[in-house]
Protein backbone atom coordinates (compact mmCIF):
# COMPACT_ATOMS: atom_id res chain seq x y z
CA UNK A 1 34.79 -5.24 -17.34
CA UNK A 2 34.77 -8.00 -14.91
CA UNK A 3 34.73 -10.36 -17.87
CA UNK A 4 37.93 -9.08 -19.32
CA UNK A 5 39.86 -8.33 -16.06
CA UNK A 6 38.98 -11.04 -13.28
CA UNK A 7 40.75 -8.84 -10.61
CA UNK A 8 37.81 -6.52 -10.74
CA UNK A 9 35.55 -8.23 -8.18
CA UNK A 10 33.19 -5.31 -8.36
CA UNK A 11 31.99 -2.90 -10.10
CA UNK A 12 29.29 0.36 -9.48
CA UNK A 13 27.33 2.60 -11.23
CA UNK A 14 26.49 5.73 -9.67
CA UNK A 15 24.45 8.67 -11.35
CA UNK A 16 26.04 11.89 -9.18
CA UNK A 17 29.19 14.06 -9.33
CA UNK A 18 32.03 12.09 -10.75
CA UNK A 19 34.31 13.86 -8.19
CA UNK A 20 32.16 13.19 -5.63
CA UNK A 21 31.49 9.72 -6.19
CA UNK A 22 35.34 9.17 -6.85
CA UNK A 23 36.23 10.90 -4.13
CA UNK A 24 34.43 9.04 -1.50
CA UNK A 25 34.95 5.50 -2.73
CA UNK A 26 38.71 6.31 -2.03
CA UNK A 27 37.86 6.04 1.57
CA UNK A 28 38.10 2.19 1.06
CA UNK A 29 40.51 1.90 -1.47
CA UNK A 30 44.22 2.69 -1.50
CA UNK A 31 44.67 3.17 -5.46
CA UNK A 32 42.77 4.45 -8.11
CA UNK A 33 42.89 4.71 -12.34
CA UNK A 34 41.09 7.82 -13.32
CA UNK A 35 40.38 8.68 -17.20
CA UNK A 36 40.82 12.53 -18.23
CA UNK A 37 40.81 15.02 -20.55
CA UNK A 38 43.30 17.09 -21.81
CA UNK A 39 42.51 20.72 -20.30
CA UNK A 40 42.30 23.27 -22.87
CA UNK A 41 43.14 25.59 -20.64
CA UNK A 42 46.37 24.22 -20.84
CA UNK A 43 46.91 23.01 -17.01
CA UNK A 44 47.72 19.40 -16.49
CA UNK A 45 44.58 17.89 -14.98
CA UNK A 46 41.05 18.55 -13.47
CA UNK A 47 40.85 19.76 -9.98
CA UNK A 48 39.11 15.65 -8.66
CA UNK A 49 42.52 14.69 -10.46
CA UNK A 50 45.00 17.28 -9.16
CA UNK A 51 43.53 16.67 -5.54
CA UNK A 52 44.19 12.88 -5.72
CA UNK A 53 47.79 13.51 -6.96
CA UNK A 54 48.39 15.32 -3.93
CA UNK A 55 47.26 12.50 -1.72
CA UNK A 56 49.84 10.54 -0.17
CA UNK A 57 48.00 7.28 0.95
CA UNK A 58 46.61 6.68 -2.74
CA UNK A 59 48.43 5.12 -5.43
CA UNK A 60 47.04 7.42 -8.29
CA UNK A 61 47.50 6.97 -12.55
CA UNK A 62 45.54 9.24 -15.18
CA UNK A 63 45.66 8.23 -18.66
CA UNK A 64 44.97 11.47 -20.31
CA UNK A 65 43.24 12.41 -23.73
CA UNK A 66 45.80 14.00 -26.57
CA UNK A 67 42.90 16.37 -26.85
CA UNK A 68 40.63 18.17 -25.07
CA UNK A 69 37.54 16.47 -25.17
CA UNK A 70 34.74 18.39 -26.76
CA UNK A 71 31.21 18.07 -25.73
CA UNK A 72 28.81 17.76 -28.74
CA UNK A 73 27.25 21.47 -30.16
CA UNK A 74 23.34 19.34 -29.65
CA UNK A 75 23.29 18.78 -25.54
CA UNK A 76 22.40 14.99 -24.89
CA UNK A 77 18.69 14.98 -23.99
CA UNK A 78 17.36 13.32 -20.48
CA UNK A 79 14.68 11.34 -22.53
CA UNK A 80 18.15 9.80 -24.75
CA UNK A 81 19.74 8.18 -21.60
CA UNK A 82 19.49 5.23 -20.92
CA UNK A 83 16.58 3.79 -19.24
CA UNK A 84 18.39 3.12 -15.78
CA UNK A 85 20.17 5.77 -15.47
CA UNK A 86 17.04 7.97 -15.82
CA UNK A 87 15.44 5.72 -13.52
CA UNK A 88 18.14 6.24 -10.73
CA UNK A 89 18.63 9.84 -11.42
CA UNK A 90 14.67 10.43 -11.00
CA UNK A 91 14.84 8.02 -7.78
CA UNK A 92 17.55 10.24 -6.30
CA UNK A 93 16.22 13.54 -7.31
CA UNK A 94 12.29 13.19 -6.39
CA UNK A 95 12.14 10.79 -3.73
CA UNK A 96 11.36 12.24 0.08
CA UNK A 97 10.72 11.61 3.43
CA UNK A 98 8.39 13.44 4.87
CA UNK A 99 10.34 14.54 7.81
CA UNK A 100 11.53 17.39 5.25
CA UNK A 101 8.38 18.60 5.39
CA UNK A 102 7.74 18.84 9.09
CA UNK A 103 8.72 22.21 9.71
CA UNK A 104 4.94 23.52 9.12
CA UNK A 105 5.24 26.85 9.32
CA UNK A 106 7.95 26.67 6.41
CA UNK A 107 5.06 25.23 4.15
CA UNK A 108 2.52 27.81 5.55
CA UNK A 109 4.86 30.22 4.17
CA UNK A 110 5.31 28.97 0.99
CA UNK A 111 1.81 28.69 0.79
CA UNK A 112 0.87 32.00 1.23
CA UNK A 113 3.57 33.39 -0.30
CA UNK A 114 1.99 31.14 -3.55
CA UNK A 115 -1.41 32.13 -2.66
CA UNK A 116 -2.49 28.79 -3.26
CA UNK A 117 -5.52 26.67 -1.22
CA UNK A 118 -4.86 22.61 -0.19
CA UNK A 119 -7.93 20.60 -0.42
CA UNK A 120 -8.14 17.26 1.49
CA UNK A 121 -10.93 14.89 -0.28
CA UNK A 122 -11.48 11.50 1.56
CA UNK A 123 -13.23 8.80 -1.00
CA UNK A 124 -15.44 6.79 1.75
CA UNK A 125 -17.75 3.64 1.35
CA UNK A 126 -19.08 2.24 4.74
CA UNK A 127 -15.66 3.17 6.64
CA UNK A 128 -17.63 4.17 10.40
CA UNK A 129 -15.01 2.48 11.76
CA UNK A 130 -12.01 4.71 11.23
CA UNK A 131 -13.15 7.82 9.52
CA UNK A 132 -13.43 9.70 12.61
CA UNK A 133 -10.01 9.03 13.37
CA UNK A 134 -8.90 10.07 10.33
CA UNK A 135 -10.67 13.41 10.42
CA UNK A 136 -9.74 14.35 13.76
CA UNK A 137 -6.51 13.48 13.53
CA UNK A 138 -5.71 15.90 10.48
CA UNK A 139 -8.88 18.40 10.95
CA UNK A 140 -7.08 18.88 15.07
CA UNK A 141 -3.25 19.75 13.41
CA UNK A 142 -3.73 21.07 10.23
CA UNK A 143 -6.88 23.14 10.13
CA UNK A 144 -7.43 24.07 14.09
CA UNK A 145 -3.99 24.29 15.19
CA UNK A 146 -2.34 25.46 11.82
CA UNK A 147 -4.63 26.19 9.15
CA UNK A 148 -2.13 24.35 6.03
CA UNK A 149 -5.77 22.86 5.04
CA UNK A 150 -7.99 24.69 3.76
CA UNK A 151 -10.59 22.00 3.42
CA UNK A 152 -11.77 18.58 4.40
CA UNK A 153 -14.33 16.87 1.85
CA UNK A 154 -16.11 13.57 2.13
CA UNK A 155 -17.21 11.68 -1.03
CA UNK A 156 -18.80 9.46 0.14
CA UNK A 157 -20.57 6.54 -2.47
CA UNK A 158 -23.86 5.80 -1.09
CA UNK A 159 -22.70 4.41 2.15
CA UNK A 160 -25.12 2.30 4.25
CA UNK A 161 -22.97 3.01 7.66
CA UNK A 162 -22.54 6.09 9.71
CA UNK A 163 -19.77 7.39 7.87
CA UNK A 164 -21.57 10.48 6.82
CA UNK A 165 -22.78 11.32 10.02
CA UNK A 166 -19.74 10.85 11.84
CA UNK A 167 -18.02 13.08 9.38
CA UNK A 168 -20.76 15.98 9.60
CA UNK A 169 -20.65 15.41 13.41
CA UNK A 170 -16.71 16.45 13.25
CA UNK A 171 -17.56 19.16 10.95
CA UNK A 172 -16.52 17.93 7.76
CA UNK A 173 -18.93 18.15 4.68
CA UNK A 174 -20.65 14.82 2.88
CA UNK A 175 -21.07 14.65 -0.47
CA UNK A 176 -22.57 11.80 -2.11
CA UNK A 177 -20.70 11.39 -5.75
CA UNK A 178 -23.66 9.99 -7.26
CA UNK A 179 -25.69 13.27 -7.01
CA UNK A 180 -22.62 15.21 -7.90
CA UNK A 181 -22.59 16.47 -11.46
CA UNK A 182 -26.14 14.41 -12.12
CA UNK A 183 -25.59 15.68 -15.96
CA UNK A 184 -23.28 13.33 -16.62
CA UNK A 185 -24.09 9.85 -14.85
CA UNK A 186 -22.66 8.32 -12.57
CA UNK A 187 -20.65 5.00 -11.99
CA UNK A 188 -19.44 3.47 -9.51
CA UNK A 189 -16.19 2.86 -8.16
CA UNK A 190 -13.47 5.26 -6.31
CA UNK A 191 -12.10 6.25 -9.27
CA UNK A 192 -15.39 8.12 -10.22
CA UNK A 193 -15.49 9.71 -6.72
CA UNK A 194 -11.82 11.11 -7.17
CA UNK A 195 -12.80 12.58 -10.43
CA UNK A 196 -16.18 14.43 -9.42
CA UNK A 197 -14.27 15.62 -6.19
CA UNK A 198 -11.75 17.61 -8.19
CA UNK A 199 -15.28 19.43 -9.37
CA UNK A 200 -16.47 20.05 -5.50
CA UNK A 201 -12.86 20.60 -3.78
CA UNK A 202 -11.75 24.27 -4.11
CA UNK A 203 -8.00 23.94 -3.71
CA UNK A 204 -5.36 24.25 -6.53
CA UNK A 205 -3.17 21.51 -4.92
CA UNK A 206 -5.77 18.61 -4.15
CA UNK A 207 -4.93 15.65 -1.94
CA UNK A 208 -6.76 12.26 -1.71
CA UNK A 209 -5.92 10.10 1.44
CA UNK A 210 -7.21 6.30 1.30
CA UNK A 211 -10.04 6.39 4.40
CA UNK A 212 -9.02 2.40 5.87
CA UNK A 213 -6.15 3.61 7.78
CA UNK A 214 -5.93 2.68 11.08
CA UNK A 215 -2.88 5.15 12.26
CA UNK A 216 -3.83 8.57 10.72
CA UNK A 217 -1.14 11.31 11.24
CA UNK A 218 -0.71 14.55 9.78
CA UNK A 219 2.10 13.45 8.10
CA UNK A 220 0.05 11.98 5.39
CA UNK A 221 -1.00 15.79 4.53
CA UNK A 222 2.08 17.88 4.46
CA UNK A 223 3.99 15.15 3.23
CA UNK A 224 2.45 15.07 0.17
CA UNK A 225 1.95 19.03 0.16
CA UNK A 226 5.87 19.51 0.67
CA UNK A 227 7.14 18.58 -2.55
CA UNK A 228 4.18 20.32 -4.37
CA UNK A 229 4.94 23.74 -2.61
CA UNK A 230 8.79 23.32 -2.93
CA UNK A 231 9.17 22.30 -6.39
CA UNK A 232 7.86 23.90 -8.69
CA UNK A 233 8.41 20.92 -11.17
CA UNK A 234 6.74 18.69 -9.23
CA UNK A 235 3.11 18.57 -10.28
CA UNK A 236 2.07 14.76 -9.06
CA UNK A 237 3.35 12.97 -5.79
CA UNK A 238 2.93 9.78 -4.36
CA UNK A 239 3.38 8.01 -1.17
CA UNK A 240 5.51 5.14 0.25
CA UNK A 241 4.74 3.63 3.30
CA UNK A 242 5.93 -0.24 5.16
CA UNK A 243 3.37 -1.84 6.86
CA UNK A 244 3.93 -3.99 10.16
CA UNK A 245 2.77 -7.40 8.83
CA UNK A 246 5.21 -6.59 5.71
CA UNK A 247 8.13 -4.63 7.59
CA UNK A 248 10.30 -7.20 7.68
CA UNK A 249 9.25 -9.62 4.58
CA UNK A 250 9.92 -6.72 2.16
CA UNK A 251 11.91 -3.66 1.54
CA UNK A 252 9.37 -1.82 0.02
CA UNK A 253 6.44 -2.35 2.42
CA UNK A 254 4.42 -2.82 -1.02
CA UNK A 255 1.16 -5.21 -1.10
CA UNK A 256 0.55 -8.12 -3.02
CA UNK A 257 -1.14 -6.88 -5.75
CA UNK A 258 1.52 -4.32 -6.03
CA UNK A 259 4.55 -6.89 -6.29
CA UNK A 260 3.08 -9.48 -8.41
CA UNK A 261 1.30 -7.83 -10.97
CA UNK A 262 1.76 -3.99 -11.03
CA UNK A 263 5.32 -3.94 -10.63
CA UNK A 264 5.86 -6.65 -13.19
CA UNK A 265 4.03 -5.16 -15.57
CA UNK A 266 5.42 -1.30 -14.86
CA UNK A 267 9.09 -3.09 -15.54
CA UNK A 268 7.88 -4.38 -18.49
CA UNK A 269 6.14 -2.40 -20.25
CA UNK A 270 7.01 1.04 -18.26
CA UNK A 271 10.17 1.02 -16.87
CA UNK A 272 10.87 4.72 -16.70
CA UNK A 273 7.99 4.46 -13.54
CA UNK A 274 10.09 1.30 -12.02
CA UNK A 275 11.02 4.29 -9.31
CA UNK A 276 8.18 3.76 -8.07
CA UNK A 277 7.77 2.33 -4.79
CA UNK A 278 3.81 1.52 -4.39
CA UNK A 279 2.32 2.87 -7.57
CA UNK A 280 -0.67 1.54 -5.78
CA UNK A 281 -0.51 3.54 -2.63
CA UNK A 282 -4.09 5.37 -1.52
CA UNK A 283 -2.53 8.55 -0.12
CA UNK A 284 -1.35 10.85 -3.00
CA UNK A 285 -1.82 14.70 -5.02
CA UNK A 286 -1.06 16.96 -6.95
CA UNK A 287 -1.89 20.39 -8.84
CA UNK A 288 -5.30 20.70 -10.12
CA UNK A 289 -3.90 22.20 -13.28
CA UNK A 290 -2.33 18.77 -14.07
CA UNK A 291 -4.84 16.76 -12.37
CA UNK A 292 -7.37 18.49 -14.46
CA UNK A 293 -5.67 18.07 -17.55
CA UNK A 294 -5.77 13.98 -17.82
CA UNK A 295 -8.85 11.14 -17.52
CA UNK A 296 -9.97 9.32 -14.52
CA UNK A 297 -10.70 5.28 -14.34
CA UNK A 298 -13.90 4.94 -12.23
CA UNK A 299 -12.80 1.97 -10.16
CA UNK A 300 -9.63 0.06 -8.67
CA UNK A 301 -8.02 0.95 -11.78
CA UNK A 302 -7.75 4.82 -10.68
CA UNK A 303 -4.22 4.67 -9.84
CA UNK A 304 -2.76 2.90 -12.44
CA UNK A 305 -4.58 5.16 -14.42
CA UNK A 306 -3.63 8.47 -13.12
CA UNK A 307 0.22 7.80 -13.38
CA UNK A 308 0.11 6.07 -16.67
CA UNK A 309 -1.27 9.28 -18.12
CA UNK A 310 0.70 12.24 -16.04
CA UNK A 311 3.57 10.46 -17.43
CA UNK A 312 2.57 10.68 -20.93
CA UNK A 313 1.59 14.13 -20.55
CA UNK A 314 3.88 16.31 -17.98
CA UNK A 315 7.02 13.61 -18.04
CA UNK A 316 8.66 12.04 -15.40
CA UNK A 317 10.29 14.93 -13.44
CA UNK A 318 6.86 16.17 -12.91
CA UNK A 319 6.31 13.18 -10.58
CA UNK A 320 7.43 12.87 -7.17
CA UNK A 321 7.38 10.04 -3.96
CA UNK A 322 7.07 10.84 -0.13
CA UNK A 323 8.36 7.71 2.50
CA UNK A 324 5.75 8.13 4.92
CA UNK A 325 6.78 5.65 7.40
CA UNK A 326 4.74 3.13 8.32
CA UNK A 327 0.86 3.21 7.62
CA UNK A 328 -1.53 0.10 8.51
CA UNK A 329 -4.38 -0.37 6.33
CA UNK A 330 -7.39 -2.53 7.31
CA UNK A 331 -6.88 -5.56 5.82
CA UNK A 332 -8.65 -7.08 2.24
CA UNK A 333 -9.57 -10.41 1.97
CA UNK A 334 -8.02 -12.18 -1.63
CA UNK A 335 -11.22 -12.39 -3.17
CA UNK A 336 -11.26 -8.23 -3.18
CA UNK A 337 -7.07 -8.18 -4.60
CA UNK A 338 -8.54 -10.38 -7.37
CA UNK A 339 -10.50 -8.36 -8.45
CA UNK A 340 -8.53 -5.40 -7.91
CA UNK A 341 -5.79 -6.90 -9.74
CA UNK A 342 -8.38 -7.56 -12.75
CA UNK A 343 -9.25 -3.69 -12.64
CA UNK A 344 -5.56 -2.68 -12.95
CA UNK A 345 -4.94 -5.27 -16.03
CA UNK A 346 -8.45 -3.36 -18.05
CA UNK A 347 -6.51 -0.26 -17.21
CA UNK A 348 -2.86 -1.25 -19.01
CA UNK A 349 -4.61 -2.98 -21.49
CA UNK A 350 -6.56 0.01 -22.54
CA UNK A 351 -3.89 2.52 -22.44
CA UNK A 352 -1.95 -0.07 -24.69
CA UNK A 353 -5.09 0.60 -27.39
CA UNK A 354 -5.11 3.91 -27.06
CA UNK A 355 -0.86 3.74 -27.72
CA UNK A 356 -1.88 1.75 -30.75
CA UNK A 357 0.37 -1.17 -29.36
CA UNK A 358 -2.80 -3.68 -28.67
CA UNK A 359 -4.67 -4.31 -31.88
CA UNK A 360 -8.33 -2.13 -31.76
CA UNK A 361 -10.69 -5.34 -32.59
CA UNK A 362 -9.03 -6.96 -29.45
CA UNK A 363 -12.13 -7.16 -26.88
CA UNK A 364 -11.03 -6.26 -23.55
CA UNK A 365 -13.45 -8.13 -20.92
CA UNK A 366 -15.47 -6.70 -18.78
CA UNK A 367 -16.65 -9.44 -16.51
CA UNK A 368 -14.47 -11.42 -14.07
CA UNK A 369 -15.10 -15.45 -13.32
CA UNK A 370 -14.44 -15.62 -9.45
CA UNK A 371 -14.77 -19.69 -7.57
CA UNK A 372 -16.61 -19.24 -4.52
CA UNK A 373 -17.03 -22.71 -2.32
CA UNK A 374 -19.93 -23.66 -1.01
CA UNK A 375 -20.87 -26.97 0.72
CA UNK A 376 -17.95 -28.52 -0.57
CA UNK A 377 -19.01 -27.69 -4.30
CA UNK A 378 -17.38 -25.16 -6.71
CA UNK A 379 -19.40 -22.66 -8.19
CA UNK A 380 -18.49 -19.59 -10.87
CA UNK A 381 -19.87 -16.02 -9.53
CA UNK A 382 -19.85 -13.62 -12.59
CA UNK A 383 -19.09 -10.40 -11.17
CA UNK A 384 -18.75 -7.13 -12.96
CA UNK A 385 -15.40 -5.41 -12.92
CA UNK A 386 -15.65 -2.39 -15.10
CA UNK A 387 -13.07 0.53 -15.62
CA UNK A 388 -14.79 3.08 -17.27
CA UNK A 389 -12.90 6.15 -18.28
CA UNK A 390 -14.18 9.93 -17.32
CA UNK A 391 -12.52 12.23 -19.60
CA UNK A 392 -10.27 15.07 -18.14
CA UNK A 393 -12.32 17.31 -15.94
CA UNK A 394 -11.30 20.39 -18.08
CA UNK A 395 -13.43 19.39 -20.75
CA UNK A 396 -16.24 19.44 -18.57
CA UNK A 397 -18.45 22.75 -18.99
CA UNK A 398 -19.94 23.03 -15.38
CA UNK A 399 -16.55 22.43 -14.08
CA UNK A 400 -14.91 24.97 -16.43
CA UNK A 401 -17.83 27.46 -15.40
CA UNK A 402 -16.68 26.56 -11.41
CA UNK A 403 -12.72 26.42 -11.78
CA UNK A 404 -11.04 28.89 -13.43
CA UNK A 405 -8.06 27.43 -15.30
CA UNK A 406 -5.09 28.19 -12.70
CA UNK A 407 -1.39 27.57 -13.63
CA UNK A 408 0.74 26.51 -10.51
């Protein structure tokens, strides 16, 4: 419009309640031009219309319809809007903070009035130096004080540290993923510790909390578990969270990886999941009967993976995000986001073959090429960056034999 009409200095689009939305941008504006219908009803206006009339510090015109307008007999589907205003709708509609969720007793009682279990799993390698933290923080609030968890897990992959025996000492169980499920293998990687922990945890909603956090708070539980109890559409939420060194740099608190090549790529490629603050962030869950339902990358990938596929399979009002405030992560060096970032790039590119939208005989490598200085001299390190994909854990017969299938 601006290009037409050069008095329009701005314009909006806002996915609510026209009368709303018209209603309170006439707090700065002293005249408005408002389209309507016809009423077949046979009054003059709408009500947003009527009211505005009646205003005496507005200078109002309505350019009416000869006919009622007549909505189509086939109602317009979400999925046939366009992109960005399903985006913003979705962003309005499933995005929390988690200070709606603070009232715990609320959630205890939707809980029990659901008769459902929450299982906390905690994916560990060699993290002695906050994992007590992290368990007594939560284990203290929300299993002592009020019992909202029913269970704390450690999956722990093969850690040389004391991170097993500081979680026994606090009384939470170790598992080591690699004897988990022997049957099958194992890899290694998070991903594959998320996957065989939806086998060990007993919960029907299942949440998975990153275990390098330096500021653990209960928050990062019922958070997550608020949307899940709440909503019953809501079968997959993730968190938001700003970090200190990134408060003020960036809106969205989000890493590097996350900015320069996951939410490129999500734009791209996915842009109904553009929503999405950190589609990277560590603390997240959901239902086991959706969780169940879809595969699991073994490593970095895990993520990526997990959303990618809940997406294709439940749609994007079954996903939900929680602001968590601020959260400070022990910090990775850029050697460790390379290869991280490699990990995520395996994952899109194999979803894109399995979408049919990357030719088969493409060869997706497995091997990254990482410079490492040494004495002044460049050398190539080879170093093996595999996503391997579990299949969903429903298809597995012990796990079948353990869970029975559960809708929420």
């Amino acid at each position: 419009l601006s290009d037409t009409f050069p008095e329009i200095t701005k314009e909006l689009q806002i996915v609510e309640d026209a009368g709303t939305a018209i209603l309170r941008e006439l707090r700065e504006h002293q005249a408005v031009i408002l389209g309507a219908s016809a009423a077949s009803d046979g009054s003059f206006v709408g009500l947003v219309a009527t009211l505005i009339l009646q205003r005496k510090d507005v200078t109002a015109l309505v350019v009416k319809t000869k006919e009622p307008f007549r909505l189509p007999l086939t109602p317009v589907r979400r999925s046939h809007l366009p992109v960005l205003v399903r985006v913003e709708k979705w962003f309005a509609e499933n995005s929390f903070n988690y200070r709606e969720f603070s009232d715990i007793a609320r959630l205890m009682e939707l809980k029990k009035k659901q008769g459902v279990r929450i299982s906390l799993g905690l994916p560990t390698l060699n993290h002695e130096s906050t994992i007590g933290n992290i368990i007594h923080s939560i284990k203290s609030s929300l299993i002592d004080r009020v019992p909202l968890l029913d269970e704390i897990v450690l999956i722990d992959s093969k850690s040389t540290d004391f991170t097993r025996k500081l979680a026994a000492e606090l009384g939470v169980t170790p598992y080591i993923h690699q004897e988990i499920l022997p049957g099958l293998g194992s890899i290694r990687g998070k991903g594959e510790a998320l996957w065989k922990s939806l086998y060990l945890l007993k919960g029907d909603i299942i949440i998975w909390v990153d275990p390098d956090i330096v500021n653990p708070d209960p928050r990062f539980v019922y958070g997550i578990a608020g949307p899940l109890l709440t909503d019953s559409r809501i079968k997959y939420v993730k968190s938001f969270y700003r970090t200190p060194e990134r408060a003020e740099a960036d809106a969205s608190g989000s890493d590097r990886v996350t900015e320069l090549l996951a939410r490129p790529l999500i734009n791209l490629f996915f842009p109904e999941l553009s929503g999405i603050v950190q589609p990277l962030s560590g603390i997240y869950g959901g239902w086991r009967s959706a969780l169940d339902q879809v595969p699991f990358y073994s490593g970095y990938g895990v993520e990526v993976g997990l959303m990618l596929d809940l997406l294709d399979r439940f749609g994007l009002s079954a996903v939900a995000q929680v602001d968590l405030g601020e959260v400070v992560h022990r910090a990775q060096d850029l050697r460790s986001l390379s290869k991280r970032s490699f990990a995520i790039l395996q994952v899109f590119a194999q979803h894109f073959k399995e979408k049919g939208k990357l030719a088969s005989e493409v060869t997706i490598e497995r091997t990254m090429k990482l410079l490492r200085l040494e004495e002044r001299q460049l050398h190539l390190d080879e170093v093996d960056v595999h996503e391997q994909q579990r299949p969903p854990m429903i298809e597995v017969k012990e796990y079948r034999g353990r869970h029975a299938p559960r809708l929420p």
